[in-house]
PDB file of N, CA and C in Angstrom:
ATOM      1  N   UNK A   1     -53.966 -46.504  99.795  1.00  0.00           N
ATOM      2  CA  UNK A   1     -53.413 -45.221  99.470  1.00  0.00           C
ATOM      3  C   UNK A   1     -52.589 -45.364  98.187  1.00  0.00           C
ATOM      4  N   UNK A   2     -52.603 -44.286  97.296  1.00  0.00           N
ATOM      5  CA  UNK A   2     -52.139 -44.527  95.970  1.00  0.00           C
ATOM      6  C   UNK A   2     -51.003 -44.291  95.951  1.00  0.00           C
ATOM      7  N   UNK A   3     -50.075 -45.000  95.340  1.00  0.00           N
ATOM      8  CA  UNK A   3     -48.332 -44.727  94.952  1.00  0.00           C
ATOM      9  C   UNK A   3     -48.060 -43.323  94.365  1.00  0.00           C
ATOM     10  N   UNK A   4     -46.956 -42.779  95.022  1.00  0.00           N
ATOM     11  CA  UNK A   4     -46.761 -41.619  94.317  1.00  0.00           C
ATOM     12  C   UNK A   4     -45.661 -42.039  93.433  1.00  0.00           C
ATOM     13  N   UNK A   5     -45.995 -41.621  91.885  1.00  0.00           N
ATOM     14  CA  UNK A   5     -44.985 -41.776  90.788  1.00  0.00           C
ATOM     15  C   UNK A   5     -44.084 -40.413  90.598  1.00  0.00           C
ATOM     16  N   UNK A   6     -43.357 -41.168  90.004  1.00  0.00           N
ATOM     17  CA  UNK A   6     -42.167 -40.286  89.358  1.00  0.00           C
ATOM     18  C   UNK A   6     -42.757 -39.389  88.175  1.00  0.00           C
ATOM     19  N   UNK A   7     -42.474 -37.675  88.137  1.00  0.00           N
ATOM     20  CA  UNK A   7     -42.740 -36.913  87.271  1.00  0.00           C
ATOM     21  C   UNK A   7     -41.513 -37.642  86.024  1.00  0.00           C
ATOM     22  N   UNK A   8     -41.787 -36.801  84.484  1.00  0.00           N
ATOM     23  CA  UNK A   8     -41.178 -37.097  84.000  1.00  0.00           C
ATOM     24  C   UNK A   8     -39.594 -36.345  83.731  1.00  0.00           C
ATOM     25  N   UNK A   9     -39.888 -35.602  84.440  1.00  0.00           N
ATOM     26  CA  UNK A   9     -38.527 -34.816  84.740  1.00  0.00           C
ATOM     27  C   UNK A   9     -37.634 -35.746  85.843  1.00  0.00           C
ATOM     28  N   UNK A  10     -38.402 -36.128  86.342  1.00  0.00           N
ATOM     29  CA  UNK A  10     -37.526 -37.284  87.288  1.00  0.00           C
ATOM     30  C   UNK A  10     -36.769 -38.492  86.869  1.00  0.00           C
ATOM     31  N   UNK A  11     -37.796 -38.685  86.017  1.00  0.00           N
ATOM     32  CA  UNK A  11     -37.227 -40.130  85.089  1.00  0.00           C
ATOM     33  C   UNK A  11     -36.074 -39.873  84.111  1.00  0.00           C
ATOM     34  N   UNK A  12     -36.449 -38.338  83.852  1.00  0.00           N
ATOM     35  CA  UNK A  12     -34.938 -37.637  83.011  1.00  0.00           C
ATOM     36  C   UNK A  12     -33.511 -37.818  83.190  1.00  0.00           C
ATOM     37  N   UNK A  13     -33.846 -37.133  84.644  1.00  0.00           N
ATOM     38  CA  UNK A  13     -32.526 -36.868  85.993  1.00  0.00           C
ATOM     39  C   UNK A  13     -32.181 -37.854  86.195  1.00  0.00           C
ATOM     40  N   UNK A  14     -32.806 -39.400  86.295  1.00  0.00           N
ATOM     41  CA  UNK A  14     -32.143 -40.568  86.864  1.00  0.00           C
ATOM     42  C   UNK A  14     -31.801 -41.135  85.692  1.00  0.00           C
ATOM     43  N   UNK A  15     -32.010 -41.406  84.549  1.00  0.00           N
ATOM     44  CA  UNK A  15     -31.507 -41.799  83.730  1.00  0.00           C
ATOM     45  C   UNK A  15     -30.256 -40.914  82.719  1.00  0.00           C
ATOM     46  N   UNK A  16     -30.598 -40.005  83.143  1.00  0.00           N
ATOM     47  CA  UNK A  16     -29.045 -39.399  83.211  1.00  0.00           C
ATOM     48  C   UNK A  16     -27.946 -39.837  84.275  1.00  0.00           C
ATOM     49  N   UNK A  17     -28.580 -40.138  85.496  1.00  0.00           N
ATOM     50  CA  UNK A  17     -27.172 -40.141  86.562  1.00  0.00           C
ATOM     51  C   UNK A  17     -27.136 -41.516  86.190  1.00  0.00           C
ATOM     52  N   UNK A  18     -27.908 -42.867  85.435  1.00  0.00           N
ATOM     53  CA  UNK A  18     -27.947 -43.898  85.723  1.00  0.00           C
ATOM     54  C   UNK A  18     -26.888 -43.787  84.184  1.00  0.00           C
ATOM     55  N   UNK A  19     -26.522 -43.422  83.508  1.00  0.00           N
ATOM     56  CA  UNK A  19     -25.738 -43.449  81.998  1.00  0.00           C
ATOM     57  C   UNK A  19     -24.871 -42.901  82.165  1.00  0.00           C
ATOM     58  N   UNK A  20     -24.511 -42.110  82.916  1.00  0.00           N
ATOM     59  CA  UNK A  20     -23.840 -40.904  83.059  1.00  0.00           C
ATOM     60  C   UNK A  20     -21.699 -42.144  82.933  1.00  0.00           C
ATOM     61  N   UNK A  21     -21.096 -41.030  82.093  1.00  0.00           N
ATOM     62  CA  UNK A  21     -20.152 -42.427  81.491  1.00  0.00           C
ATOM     63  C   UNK A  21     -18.836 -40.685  82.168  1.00  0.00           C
ATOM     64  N   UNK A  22     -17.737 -41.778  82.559  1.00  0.00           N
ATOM     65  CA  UNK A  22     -16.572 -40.535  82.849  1.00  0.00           C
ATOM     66  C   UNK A  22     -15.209 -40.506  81.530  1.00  0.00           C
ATOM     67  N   UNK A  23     -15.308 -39.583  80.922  1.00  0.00           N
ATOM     68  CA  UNK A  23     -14.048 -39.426  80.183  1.00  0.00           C
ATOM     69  C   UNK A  23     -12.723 -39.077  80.454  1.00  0.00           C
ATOM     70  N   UNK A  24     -11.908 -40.226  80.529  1.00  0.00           N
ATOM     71  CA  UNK A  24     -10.637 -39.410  80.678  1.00  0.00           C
ATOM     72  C   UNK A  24      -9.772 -39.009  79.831  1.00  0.00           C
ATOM     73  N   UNK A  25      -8.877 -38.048  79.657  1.00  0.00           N
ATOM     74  CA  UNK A  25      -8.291 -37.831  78.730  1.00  0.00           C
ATOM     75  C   UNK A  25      -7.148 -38.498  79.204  1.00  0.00           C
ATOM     76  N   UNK A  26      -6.713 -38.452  78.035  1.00  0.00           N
ATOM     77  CA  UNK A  26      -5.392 -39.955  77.965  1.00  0.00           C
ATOM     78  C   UNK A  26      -4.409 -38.902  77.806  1.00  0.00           C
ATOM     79  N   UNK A  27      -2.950 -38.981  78.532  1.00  0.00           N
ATOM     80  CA  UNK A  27      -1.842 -38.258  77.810  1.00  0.00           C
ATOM     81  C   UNK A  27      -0.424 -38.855  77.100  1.00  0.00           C
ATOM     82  N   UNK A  28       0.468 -38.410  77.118  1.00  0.00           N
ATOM     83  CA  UNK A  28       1.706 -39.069  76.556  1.00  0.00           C
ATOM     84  C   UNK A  28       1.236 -40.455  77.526  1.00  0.00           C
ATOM     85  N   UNK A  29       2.657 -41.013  76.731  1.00  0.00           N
ATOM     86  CA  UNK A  29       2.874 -42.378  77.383  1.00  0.00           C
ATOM     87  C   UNK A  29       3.337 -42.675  79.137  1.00  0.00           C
ATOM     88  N   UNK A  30       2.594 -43.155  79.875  1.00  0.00           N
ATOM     89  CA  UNK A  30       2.610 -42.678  81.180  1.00  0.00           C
ATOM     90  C   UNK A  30       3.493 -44.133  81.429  1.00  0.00           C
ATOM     91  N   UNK A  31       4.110 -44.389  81.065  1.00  0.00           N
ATOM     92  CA  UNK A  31       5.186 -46.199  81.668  1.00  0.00           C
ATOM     93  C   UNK A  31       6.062 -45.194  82.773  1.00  0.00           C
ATOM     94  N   UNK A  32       6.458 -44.186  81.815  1.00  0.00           N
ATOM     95  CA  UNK A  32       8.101 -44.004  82.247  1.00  0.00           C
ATOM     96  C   UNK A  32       7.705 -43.078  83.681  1.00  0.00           C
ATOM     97  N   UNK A  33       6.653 -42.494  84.118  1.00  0.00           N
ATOM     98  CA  UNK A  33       6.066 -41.743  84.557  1.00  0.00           C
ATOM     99  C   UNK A  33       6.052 -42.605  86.043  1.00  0.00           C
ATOM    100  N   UNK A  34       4.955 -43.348  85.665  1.00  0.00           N
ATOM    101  CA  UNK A  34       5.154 -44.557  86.570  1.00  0.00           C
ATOM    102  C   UNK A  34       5.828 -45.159  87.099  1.00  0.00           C
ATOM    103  N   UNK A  35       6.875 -45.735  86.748  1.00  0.00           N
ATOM    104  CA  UNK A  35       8.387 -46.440  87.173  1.00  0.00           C
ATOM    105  C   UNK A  35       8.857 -44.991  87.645  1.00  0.00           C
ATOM    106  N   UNK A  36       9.127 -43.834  87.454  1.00  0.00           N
ATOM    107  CA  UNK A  36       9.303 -43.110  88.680  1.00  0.00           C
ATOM    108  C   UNK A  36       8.766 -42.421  90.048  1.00  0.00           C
ATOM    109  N   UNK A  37       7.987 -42.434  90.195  1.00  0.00           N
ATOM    110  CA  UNK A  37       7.229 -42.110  91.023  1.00  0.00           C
ATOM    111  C   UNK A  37       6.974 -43.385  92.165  1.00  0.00           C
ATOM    112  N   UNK A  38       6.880 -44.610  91.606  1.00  0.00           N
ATOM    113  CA  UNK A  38       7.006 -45.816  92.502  1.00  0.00           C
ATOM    114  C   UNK A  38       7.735 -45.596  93.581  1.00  0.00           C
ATOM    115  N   UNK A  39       7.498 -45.397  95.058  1.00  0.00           N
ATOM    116  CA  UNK A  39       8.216 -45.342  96.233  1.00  0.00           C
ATOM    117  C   UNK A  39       7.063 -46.341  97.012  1.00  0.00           C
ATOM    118  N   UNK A  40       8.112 -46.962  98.383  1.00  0.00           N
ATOM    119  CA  UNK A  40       7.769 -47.684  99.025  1.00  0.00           C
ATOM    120  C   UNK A  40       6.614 -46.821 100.018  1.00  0.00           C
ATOM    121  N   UNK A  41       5.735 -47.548 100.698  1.00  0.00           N
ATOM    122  CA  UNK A  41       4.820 -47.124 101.165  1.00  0.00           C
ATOM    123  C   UNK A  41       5.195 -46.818 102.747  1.00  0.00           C
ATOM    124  N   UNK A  42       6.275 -46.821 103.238  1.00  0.00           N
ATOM    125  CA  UNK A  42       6.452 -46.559 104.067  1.00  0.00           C
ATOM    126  C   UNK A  42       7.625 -44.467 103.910  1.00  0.00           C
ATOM    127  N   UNK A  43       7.829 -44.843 102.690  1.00  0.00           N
ATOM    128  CA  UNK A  43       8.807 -43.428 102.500  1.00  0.00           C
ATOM    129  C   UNK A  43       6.989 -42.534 101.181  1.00  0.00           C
ATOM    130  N   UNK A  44       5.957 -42.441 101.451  1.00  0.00           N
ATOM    131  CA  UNK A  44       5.402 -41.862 101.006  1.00  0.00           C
ATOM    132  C   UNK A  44       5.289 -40.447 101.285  1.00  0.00           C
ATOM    133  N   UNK A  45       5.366 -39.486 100.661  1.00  0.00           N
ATOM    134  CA  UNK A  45       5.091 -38.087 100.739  1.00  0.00           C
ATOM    135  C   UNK A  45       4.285 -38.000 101.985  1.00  0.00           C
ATOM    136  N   UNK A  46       4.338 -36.900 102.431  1.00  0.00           N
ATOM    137  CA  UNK A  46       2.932 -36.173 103.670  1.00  0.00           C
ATOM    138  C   UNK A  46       2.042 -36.085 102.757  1.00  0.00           C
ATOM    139  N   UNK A  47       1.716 -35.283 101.736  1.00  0.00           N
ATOM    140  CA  UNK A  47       0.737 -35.570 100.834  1.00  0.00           C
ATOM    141  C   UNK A  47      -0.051 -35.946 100.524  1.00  0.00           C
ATOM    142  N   UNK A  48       0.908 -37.298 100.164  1.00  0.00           N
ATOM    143  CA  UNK A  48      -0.131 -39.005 100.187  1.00  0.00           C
ATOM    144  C   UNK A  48      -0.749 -39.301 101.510  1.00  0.00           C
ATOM    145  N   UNK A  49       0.125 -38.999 102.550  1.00  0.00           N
ATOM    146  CA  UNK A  49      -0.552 -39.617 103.540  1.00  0.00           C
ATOM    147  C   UNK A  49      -1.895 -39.329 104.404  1.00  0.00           C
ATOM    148  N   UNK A  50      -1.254 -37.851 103.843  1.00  0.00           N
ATOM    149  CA  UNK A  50      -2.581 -37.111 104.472  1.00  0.00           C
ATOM    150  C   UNK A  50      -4.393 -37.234 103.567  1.00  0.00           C
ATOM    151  N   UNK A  51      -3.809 -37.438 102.403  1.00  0.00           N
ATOM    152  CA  UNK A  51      -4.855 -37.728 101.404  1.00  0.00           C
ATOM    153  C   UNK A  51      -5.847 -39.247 101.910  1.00  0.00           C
ATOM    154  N   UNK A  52      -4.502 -39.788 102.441  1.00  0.00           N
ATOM    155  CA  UNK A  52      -5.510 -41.373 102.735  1.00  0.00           C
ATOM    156  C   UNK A  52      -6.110 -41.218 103.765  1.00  0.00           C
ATOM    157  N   UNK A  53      -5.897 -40.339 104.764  1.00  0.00           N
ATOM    158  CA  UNK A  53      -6.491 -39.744 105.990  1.00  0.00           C
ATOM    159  C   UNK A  53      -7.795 -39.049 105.639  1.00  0.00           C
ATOM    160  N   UNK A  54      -7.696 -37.997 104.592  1.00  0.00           N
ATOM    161  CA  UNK A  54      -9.161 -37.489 104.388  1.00  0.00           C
ATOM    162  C   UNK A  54      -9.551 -38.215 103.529  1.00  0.00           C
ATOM    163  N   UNK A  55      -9.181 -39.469 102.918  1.00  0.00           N
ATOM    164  CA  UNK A  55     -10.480 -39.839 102.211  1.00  0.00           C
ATOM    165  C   UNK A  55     -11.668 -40.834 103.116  1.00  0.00           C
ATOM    166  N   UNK A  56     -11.473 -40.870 104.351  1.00  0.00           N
ATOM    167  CA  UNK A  56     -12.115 -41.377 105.326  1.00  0.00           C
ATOM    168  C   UNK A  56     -12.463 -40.129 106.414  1.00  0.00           C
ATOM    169  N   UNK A  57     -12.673 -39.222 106.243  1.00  0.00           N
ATOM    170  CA  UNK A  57     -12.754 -38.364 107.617  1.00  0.00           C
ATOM    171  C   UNK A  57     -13.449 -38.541 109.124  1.00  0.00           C
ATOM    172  N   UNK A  58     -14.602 -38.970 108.890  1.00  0.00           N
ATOM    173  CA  UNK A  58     -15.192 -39.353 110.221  1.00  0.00           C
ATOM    174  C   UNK A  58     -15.009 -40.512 110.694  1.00  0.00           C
ATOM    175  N   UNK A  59     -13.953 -41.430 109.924  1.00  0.00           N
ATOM    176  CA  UNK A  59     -13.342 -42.828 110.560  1.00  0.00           C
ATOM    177  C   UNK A  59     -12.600 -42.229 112.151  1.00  0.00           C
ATOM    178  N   UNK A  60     -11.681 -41.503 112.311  1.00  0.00           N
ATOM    179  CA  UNK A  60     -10.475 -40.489 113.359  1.00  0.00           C
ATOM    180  C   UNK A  60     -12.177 -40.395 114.230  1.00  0.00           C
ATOM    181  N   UNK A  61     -13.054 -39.908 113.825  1.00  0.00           N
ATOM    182  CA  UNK A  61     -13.540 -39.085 114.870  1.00  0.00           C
ATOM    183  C   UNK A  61     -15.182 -40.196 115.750  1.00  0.00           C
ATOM    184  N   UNK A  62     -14.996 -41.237 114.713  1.00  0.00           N
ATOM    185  CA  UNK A  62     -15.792 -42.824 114.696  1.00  0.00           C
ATOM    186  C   UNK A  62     -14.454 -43.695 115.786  1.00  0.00           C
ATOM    187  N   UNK A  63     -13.757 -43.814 115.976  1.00  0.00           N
ATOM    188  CA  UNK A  63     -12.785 -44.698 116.361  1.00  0.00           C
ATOM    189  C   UNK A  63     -12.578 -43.667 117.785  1.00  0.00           C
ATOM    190  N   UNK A  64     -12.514 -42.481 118.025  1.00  0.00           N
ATOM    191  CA  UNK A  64     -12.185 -41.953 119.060  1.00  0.00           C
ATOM    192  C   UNK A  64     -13.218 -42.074 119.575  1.00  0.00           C
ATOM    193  N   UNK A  65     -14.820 -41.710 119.343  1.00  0.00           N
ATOM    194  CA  UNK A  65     -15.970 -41.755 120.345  1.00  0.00           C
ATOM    195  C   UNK A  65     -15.994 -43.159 120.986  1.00  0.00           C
ATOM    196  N   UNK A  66     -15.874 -44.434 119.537  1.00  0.00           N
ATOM    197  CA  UNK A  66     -15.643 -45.988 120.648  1.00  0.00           C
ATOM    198  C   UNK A  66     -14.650 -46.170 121.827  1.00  0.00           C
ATOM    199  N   UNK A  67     -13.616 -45.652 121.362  1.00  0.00           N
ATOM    200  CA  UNK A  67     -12.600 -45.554 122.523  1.00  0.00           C
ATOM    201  C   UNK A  67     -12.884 -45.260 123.894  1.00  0.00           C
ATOM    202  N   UNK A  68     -13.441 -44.050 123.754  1.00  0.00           N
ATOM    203  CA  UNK A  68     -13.801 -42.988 124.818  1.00  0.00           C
ATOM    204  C   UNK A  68     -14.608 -44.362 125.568  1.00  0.00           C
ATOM    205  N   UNK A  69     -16.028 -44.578 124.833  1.00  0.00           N
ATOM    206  CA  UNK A  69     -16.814 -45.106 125.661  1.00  0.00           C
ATOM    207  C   UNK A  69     -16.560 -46.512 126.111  1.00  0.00           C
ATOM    208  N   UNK A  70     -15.860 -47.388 125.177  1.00  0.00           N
ATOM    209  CA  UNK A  70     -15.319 -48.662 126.012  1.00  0.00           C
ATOM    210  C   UNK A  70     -14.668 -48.628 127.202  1.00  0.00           C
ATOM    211  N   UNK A  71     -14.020 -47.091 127.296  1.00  0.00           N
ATOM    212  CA  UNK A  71     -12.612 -46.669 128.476  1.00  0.00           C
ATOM    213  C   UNK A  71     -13.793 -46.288 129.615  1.00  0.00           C
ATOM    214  N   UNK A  72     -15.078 -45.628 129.107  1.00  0.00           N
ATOM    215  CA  UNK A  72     -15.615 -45.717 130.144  1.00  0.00           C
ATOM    216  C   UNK A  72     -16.627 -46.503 131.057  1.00  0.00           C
ATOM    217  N   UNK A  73     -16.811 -47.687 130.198  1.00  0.00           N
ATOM    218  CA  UNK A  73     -17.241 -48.763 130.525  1.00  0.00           C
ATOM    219  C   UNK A  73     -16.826 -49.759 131.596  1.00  0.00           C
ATOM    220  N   UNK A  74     -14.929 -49.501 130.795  1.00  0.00           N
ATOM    221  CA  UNK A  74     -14.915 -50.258 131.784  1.00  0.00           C
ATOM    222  C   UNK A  74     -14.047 -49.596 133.084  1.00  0.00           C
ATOM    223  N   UNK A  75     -14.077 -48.451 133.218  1.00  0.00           N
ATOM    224  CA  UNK A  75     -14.534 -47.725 134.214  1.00  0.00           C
ATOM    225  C   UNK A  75     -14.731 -47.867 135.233  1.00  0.00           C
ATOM    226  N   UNK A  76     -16.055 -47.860 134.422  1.00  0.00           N
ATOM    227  CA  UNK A  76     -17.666 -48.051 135.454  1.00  0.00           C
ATOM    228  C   UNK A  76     -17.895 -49.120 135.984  1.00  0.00           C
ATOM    229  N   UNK A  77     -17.677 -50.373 135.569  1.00  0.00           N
ATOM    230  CA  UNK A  77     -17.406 -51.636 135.602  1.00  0.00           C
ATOM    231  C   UNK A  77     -16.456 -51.617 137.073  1.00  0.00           C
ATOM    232  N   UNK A  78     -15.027 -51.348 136.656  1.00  0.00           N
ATOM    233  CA  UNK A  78     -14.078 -51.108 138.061  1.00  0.00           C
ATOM    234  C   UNK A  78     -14.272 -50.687 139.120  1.00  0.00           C
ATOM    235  N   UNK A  79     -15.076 -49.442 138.581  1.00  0.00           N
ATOM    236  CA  UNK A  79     -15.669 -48.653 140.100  1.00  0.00           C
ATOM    237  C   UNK A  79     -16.512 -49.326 140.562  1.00  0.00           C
ATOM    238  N   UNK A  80     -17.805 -50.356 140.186  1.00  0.00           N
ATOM    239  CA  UNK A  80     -18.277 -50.603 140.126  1.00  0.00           C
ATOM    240  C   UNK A  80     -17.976 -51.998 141.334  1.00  0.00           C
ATOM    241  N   UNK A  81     -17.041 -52.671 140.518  1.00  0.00           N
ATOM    242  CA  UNK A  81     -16.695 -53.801 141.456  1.00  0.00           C
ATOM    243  C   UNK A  81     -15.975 -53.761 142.724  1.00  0.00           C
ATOM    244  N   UNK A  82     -15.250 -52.381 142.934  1.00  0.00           N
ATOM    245  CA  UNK A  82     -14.859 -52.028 144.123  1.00  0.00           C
ATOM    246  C   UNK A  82     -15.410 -51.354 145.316  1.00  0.00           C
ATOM    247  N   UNK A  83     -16.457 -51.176 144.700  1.00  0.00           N
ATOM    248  CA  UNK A  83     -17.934 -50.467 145.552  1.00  0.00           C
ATOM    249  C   UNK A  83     -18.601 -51.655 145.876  1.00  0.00           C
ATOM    250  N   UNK A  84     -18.400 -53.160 145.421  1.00  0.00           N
ATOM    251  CA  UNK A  84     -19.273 -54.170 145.601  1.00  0.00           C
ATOM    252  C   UNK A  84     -18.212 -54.912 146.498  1.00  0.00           C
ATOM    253  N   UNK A  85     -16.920 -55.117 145.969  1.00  0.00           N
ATOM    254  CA  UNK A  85     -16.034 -56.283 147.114  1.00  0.00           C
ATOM    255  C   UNK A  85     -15.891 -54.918 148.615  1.00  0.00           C
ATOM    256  N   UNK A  86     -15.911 -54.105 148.573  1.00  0.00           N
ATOM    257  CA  UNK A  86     -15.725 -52.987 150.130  1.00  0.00           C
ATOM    258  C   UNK A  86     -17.024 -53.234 150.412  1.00  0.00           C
ATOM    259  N   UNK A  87     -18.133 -53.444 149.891  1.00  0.00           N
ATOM    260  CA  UNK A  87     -19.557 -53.624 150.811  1.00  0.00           C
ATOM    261  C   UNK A  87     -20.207 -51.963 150.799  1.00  0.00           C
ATOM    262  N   UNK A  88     -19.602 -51.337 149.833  1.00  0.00           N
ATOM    263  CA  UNK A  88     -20.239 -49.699 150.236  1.00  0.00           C
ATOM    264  C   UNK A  88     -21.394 -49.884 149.665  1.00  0.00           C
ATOM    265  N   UNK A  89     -21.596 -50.902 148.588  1.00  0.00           N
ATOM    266  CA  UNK A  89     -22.616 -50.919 147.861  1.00  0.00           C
ATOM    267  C   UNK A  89     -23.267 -52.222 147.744  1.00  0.00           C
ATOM    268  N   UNK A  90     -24.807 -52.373 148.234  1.00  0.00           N
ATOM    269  CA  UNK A  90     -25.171 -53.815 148.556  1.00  0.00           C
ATOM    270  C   UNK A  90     -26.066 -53.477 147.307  1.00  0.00           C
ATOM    271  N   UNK A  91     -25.995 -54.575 146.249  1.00  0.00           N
ATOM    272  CA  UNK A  91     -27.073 -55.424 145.480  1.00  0.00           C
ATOM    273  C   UNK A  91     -27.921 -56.695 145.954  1.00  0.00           C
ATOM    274  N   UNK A  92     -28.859 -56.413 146.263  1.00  0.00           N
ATOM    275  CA  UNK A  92     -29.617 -58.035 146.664  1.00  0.00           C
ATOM    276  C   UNK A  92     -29.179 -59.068 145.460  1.00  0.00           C
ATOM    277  N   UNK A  93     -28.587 -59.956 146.168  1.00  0.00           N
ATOM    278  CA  UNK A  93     -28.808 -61.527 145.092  1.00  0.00           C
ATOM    279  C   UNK A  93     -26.988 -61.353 144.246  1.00  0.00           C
ATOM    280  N   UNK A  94     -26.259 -60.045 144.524  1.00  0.00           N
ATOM    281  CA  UNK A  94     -24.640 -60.508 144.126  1.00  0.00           C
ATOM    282  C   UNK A  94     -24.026 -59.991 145.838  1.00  0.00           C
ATOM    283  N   UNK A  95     -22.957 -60.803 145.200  1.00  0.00           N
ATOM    284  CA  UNK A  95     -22.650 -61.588 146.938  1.00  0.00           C
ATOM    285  C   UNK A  95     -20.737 -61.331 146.485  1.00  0.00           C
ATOM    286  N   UNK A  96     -19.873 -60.214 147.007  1.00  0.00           N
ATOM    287  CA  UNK A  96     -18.476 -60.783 146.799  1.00  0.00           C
ATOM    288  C   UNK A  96     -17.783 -60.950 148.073  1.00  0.00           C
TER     289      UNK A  96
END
């Protein structure tokens, strides 16, 4: 089966995003700017903090689904072993 190639409009678009350069504009002298704004990372603005929070968003909502399901693992596990040492629940071949 034959390769499908790239139109040349394609080869355009990627070699644009592949060059593609960011300008920043430079302003006054930013030293003095800097040396004020320096605060310890524990006295940071809400701001900041919240910023470092959304620059990860589905980390909060990645870390809560593991939670959930390890908590219900081991659970299941607990219930599990107390249904086996009371005898309510016989497995052939485990023995407590």
């Amino acid at each position: 089966m034959a390769k499908k190639r790239k139109t040349r409009e394609q080869k355009i678009l990627a070699d644009l995003r592949h060059n593609f350069k960011h300008n920043f504009i430079s302003q006054a002298p930013l030293t003095e700017k800097i040396q004020t704004q320096i605060t310890p990372s524990i006295m940071m603005p809400i701001t900041q903090k919240t910023a470092a929070l959304n620059a990860y968003p589905y980390l909060i909502k990645d870390l809560t689904k593991t939670a959930m399901l390890t908590l219900g693992i081991f659970a299941f596990q607990i219930i599990l072993f107390a249904l086996l040492k009371n005898h309510v629940l016989i497995i052939p071949g485990i023995s407590y």
